[in-house]
C-alpha atoms as a PDB file:
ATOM      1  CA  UNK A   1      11.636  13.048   4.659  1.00  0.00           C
ATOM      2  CA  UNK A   2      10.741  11.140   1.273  1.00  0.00           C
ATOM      3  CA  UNK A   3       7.804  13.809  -0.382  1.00  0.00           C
ATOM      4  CA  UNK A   4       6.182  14.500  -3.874  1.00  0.00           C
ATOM      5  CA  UNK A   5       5.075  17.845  -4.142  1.00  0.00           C
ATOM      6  CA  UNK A   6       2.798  18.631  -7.397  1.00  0.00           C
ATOM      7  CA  UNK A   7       1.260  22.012  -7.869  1.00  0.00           C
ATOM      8  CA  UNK A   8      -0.761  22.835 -11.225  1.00  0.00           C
ATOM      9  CA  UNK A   9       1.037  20.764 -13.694  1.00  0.00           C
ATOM     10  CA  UNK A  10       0.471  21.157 -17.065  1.00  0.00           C
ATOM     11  CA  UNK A  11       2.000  19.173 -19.892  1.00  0.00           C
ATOM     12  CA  UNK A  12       1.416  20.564 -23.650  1.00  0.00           C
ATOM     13  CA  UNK A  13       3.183  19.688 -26.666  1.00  0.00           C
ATOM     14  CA  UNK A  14       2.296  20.638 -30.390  1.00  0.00           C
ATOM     15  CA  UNK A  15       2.004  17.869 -32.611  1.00  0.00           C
ATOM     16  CA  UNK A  16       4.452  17.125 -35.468  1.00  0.00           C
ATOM     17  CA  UNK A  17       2.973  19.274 -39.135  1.00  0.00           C
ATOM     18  CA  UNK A  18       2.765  15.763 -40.887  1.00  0.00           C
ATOM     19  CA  UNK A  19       0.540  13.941 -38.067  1.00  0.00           C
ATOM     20  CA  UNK A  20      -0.946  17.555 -37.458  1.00  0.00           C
ATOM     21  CA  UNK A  21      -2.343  17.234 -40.747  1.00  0.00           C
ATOM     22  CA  UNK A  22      -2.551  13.770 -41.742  1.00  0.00           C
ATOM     23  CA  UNK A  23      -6.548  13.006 -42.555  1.00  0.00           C
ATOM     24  CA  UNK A  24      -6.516   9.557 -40.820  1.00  0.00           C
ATOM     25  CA  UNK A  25      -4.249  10.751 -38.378  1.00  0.00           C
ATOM     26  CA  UNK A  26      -3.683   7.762 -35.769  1.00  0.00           C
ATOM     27  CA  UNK A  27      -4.394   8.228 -32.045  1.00  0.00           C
ATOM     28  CA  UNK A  28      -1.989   9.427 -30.122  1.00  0.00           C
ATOM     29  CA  UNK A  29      -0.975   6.849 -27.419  1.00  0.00           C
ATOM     30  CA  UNK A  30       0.136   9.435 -24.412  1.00  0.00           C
ATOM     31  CA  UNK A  31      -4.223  10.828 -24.723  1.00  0.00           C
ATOM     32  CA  UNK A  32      -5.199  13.916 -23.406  1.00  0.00           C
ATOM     33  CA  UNK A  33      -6.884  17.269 -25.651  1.00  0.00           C
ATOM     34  CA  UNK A  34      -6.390  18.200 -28.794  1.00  0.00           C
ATOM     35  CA  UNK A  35      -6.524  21.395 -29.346  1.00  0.00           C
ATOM     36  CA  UNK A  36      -5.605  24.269 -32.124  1.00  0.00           C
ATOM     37  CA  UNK A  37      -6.276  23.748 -36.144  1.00  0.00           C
ATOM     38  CA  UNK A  38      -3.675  22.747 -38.817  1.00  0.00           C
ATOM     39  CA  UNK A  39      -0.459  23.819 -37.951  1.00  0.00           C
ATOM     40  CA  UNK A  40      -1.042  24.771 -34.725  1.00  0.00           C
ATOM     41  CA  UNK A  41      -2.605  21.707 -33.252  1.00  0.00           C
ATOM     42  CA  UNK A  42      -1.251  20.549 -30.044  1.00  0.00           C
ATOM     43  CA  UNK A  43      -2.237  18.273 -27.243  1.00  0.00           C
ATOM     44  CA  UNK A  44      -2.744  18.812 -23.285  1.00  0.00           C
ATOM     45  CA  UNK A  45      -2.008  15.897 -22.100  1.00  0.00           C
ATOM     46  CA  UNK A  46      -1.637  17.167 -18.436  1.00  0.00           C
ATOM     47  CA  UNK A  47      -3.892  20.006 -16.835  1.00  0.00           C
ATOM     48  CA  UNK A  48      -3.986  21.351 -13.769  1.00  0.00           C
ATOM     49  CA  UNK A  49      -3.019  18.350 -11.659  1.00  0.00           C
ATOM     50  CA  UNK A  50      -1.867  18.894  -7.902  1.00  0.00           C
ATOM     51  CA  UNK A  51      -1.288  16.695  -5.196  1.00  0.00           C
ATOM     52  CA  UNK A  52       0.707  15.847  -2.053  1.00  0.00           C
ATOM     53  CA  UNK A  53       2.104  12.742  -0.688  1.00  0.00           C
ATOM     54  CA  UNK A  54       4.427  11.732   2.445  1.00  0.00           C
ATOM     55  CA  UNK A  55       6.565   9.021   3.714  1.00  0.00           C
ATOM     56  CA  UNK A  56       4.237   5.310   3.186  1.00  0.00           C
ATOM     57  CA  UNK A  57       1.895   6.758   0.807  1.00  0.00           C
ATOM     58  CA  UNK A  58       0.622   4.672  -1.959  1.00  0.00           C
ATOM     59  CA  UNK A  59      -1.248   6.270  -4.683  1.00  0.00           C
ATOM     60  CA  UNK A  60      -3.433   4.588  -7.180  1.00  0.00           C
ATOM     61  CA  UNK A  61      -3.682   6.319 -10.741  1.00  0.00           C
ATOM     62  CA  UNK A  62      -6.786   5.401 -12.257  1.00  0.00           C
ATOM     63  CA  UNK A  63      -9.043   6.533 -15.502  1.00  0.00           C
ATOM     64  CA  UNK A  64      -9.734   5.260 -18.715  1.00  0.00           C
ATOM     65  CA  UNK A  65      -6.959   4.531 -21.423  1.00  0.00           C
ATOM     66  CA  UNK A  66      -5.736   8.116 -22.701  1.00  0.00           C
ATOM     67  CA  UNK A  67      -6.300   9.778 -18.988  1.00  0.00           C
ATOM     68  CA  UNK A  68      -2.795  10.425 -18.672  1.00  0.00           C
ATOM     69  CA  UNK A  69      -2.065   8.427 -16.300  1.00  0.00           C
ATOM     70  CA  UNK A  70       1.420   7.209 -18.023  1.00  0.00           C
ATOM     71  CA  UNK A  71       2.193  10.655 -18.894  1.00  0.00           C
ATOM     72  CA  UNK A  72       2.275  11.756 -15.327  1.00  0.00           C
ATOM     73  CA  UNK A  73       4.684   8.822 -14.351  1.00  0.00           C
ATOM     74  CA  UNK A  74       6.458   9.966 -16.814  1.00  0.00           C
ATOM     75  CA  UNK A  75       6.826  13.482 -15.648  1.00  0.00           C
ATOM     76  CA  UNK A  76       7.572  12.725 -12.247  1.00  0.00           C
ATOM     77  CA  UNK A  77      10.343   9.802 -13.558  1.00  0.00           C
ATOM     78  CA  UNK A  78      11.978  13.323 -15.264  1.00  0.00           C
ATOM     79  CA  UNK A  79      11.173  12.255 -18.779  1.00  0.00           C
ATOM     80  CA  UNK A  80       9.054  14.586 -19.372  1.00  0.00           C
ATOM     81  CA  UNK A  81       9.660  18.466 -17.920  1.00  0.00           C
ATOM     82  CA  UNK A  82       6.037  20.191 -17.229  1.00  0.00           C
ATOM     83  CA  UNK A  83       5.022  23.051 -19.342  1.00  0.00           C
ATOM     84  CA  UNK A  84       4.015  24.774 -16.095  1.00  0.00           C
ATOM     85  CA  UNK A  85       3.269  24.014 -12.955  1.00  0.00           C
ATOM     86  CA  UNK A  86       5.939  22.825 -10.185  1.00  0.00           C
ATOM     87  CA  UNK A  87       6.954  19.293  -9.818  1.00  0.00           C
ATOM     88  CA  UNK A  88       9.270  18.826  -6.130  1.00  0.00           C
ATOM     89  CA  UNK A  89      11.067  14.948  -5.457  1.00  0.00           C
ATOM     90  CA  UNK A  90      12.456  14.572  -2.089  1.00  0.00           C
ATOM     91  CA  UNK A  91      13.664  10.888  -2.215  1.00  0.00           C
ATOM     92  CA  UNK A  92      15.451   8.773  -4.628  1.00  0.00           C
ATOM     93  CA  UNK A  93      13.349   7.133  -7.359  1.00  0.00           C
ATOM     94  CA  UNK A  94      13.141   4.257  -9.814  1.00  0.00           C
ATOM     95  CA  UNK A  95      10.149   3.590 -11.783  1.00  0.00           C
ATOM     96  CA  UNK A  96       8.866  -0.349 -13.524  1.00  0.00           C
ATOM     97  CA  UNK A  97       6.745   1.789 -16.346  1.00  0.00           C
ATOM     98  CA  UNK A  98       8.986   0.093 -19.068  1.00  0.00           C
ATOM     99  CA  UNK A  99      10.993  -3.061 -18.488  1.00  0.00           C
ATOM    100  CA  UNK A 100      13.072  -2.211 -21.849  1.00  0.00           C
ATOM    101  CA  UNK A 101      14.444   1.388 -19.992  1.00  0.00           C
ATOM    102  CA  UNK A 102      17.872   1.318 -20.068  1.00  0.00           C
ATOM    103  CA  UNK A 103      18.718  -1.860 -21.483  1.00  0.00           C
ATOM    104  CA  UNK A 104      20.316  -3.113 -24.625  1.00  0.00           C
ATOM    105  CA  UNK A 105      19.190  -6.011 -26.686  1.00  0.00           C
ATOM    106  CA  UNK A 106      22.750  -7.070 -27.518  1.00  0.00           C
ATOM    107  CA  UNK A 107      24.350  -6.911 -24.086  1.00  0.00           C
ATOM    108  CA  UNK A 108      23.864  -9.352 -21.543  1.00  0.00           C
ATOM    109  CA  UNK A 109      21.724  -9.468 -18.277  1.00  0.00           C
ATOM    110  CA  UNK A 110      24.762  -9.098 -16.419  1.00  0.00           C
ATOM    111  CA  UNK A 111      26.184  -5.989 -18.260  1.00  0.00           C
ATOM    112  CA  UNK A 112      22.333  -4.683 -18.387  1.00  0.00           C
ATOM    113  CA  UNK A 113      22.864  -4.101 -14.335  1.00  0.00           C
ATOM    114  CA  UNK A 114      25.880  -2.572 -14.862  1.00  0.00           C
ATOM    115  CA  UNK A 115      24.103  -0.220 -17.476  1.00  0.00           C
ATOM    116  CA  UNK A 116      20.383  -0.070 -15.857  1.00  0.00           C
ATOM    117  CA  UNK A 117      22.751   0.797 -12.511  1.00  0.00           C
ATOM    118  CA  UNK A 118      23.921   3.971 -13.527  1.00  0.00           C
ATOM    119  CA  UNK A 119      21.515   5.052 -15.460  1.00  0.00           C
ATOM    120  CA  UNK A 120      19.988   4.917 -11.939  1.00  0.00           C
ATOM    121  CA  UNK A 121      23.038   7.335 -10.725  1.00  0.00           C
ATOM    122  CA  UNK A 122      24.685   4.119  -8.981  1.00  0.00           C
ATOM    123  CA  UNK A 123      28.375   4.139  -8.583  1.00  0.00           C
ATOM    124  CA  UNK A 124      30.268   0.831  -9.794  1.00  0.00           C
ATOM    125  CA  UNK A 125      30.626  -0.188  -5.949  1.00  0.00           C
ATOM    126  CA  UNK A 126      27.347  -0.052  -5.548  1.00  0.00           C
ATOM    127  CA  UNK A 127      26.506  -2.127  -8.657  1.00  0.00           C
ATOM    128  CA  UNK A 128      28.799  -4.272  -7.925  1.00  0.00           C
ATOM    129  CA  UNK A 129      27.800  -4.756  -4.239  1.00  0.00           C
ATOM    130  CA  UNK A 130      24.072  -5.550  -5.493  1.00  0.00           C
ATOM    131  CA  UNK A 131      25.180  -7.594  -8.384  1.00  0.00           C
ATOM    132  CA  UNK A 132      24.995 -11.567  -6.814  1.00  0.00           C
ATOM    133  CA  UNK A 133      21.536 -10.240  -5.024  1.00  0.00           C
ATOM    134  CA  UNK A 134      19.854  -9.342  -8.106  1.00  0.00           C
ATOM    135  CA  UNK A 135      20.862 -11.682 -10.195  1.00  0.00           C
ATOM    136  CA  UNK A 136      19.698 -14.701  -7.620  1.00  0.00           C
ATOM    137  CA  UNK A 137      16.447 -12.661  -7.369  1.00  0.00           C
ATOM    138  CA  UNK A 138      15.986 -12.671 -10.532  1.00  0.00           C
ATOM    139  CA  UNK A 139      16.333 -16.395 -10.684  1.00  0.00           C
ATOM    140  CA  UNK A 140      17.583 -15.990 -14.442  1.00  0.00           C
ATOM    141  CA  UNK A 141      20.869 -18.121 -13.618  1.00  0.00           C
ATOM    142  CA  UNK A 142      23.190 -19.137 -16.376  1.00  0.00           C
ATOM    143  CA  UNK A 143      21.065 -16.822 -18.371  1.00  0.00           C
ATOM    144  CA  UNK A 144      22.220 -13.789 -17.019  1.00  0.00           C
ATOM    145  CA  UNK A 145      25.343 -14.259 -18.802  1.00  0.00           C
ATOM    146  CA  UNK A 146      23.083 -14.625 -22.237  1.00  0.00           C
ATOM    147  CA  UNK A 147      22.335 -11.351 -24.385  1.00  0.00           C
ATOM    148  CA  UNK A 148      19.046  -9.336 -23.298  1.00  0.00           C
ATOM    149  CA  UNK A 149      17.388  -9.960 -26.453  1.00  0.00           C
ATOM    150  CA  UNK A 150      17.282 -13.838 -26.007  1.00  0.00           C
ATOM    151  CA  UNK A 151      15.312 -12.832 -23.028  1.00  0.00           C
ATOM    152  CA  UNK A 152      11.258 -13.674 -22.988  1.00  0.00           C
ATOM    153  CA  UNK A 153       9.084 -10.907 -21.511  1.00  0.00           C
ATOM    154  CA  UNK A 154       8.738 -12.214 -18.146  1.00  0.00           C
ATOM    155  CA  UNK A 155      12.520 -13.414 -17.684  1.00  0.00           C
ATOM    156  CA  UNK A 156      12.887  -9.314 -18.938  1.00  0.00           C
ATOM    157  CA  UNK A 157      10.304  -8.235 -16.483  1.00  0.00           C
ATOM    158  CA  UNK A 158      12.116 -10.214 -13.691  1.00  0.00           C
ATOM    159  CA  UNK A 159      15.642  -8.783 -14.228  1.00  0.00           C
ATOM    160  CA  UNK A 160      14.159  -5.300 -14.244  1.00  0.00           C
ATOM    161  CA  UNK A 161      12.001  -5.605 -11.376  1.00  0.00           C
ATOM    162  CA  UNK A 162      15.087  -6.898  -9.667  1.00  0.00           C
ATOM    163  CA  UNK A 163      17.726  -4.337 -10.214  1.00  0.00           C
ATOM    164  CA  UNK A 164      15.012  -1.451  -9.457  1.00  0.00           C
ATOM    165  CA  UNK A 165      13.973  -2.717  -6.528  1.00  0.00           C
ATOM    166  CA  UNK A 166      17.370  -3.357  -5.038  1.00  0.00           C
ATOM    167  CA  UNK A 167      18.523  -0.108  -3.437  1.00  0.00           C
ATOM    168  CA  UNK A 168      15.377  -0.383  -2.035  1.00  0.00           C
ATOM    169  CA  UNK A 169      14.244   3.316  -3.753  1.00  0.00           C
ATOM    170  CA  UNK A 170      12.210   5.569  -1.452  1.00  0.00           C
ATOM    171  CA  UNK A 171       9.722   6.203  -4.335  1.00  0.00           C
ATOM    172  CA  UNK A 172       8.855   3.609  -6.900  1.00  0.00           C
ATOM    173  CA  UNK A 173       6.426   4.442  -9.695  1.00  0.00           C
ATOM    174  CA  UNK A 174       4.971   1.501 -11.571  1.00  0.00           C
ATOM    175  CA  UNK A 175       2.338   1.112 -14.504  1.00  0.00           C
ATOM    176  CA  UNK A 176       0.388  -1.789 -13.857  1.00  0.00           C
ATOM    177  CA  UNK A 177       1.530  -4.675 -11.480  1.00  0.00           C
ATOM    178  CA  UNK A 178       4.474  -6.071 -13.518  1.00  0.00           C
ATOM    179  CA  UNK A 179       4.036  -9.577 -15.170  1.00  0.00           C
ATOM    180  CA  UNK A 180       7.039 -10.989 -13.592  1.00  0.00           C
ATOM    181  CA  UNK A 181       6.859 -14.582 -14.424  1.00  0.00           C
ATOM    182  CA  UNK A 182       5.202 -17.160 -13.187  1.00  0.00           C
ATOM    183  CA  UNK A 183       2.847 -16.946 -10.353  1.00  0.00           C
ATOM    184  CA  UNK A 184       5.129 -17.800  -7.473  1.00  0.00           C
ATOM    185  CA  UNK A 185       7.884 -14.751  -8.543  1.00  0.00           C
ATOM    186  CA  UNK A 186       5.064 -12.750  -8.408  1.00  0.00           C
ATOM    187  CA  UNK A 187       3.906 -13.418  -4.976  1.00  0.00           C
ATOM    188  CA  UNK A 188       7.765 -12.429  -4.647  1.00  0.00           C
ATOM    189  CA  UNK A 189       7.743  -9.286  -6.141  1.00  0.00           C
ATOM    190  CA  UNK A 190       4.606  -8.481  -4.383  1.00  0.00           C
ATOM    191  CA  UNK A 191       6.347  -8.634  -0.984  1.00  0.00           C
ATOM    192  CA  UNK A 192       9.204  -6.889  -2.033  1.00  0.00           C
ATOM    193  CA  UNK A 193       7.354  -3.826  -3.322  1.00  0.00           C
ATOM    194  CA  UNK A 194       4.836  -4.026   0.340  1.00  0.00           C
ATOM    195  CA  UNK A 195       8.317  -3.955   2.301  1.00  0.00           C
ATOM    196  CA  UNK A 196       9.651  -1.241   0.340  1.00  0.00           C
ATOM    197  CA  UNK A 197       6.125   0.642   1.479  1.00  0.00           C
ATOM    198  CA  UNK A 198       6.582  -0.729   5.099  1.00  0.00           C
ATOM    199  CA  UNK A 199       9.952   1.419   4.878  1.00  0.00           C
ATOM    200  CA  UNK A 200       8.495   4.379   4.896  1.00  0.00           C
ATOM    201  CA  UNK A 201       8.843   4.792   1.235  1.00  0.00           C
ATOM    202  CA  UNK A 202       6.200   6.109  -1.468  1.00  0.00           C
ATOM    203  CA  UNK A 203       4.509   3.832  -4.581  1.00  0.00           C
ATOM    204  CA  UNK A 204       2.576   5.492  -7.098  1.00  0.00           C
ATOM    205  CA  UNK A 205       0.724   2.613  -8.754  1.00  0.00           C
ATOM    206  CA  UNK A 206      -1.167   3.197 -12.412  1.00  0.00           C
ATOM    207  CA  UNK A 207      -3.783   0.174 -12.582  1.00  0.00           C
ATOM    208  CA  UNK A 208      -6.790  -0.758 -14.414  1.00  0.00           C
ATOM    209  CA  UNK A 209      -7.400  -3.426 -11.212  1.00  0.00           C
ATOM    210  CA  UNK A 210      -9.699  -2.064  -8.657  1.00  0.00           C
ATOM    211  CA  UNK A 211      -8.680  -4.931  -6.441  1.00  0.00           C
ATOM    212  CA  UNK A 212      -5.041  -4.675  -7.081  1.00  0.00           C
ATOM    213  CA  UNK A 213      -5.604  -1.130  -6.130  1.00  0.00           C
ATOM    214  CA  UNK A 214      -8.021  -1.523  -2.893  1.00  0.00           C
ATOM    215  CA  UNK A 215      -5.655  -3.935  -1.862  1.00  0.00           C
ATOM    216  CA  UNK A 216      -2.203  -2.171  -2.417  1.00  0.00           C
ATOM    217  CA  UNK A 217      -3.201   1.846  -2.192  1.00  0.00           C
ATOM    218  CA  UNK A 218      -4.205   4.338   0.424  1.00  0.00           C
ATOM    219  CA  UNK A 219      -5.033   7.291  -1.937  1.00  0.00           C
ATOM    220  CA  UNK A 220      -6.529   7.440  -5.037  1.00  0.00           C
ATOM    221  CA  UNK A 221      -5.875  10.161  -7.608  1.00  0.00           C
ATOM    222  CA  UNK A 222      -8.782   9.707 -10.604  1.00  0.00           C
ATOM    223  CA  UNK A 223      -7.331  11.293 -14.299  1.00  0.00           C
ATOM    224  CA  UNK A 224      -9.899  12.141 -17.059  1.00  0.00           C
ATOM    225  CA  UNK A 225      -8.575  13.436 -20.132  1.00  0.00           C
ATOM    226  CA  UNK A 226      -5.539  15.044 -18.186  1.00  0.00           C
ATOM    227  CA  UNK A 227      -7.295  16.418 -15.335  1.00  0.00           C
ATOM    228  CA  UNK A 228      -7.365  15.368 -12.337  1.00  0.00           C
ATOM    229  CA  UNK A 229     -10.467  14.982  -9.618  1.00  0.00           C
ATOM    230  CA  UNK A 230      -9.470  15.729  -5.640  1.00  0.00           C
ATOM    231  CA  UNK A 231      -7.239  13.258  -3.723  1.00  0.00           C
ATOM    232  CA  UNK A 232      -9.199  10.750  -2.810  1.00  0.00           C
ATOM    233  CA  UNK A 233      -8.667   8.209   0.020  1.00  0.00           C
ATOM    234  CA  UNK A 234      -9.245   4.155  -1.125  1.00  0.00           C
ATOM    235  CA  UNK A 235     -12.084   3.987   1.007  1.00  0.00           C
ATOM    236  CA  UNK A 236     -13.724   6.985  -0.228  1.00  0.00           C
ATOM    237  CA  UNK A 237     -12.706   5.933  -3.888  1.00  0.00           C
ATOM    238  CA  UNK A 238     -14.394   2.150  -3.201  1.00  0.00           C
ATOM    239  CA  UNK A 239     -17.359   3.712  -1.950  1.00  0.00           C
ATOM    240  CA  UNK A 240     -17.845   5.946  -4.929  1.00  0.00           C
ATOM    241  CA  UNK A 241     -17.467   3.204  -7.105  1.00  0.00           C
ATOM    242  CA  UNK A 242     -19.750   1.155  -5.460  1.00  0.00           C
ATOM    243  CA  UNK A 243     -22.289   4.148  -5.186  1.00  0.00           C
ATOM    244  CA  UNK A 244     -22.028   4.594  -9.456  1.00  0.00           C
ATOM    245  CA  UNK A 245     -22.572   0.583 -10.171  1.00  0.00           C
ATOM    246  CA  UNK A 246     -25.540   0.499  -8.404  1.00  0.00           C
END
């Protein structure tokens, strides 16, 4: 049964001596708490998060920029390894929280399956099995055969959103709705990613849209400075936002 299990996460890292102690230090852009002096500075950008989801869940991340709500993608992706805490995947995953991942500006869209597929853990029969159905999905045509970095941001977005959404992942974690193209691919991508919830799978969906969110989510998990409030559902969430506008 696909699952996400989080108990207590925590995510700290100390910050580099030179930007520790840098006057006009820039902000970091993963947010969270600084804490410690000079040297010792470091930055929670996870604390104390837990939460449970099952088979056709669809969580909404939401908070301000700097809540963590990339960070925790990013944890439960396997970028990042928790400090402490317990993080437990049943499920195979793929995640849209950075078109670029796995591909290489000199290759070509083609070869950037082949690459993108195993980086995904997918042997070459299954790439190559896939390969015709992403690429017409992607509607990139003769320019799949052109290198990567020729590629404008939405033709990138659409040749990403195609090869992880093709063996149709139990869990898909995605940072905003992805800019995939024009308006009719997105209507596209929109029904792939509400089949692949149909199926019993899991989306965990970081979004700034509250209507994107009402209309795509069944849970809501609220992030403020790395913490996280109590699961809430998208009714309950709607209601409290009403309640504090008013």
């Amino acid at each position: 049964m696909v699952s996400i299990r989080v108990e207590n996460l925590r995510l700290t890292y100390r910050l580099h001596d030179k930007l520790s102690l840098a006057p006009n230090r820039p902000r970091m852009p993963t947010g969270g708490r600084l804490e410690g002096e000079g040297r010792k500075r470091s930055v929670t950008a996870l604390d104390g998060v837990s939460f449970k989801l099952q088979a056709g869940d669809r969580l909404g991340l939401v908070g301000p920029n700097g809540a963590g709500k990339t960070t925790l993608l990013k944890v439960l992706y396997g970028i990042y390894a928790p400090t402490s805490g317990t993080v437990e995947i049943d499920g195979r995953v793929d995640a849209l929280f950075n078109i670029n991942l796995g591909f290489r500006r000199e290759a070509t869209g083609r070869r950037n399956i082949v690459l993108r597929g195993l980086i995904n853990g997918w042997s070459m029969e299954q790439i190559e099995a896939r390969m015709e159905e992403i690429i017409a999905f992607s509607e990139l045509g003769d320019f799949i055969d052109m290198p990567f970095k020729t590629y404008s941001q939405g033709m990138a977005a659409r040749l990403a959103f195609s090869i992880a959404t093709a063996m149709e992942p139990e869990i898909l974690l995605m940072d905003e709705w992805i800019g995939a193209g024009d308006a009719r691919f997105q209507e596209k991508a929109k029904a792939r990613t509400a089949q692949l919830a149909r199926q019993a799978g899991i989306i965990v969906l970081a979004s700034h849209s509250r209507a994107l969110l009402a209309k795509t989510c069944n849970k809501i998990l609220t992030l403020e400075g790395g913490t996280a409030r109590p699961l809430q559902s998208v009714e309950e969430w709607q209601a409290a936002m009403d309640e504090a506008a008013e």
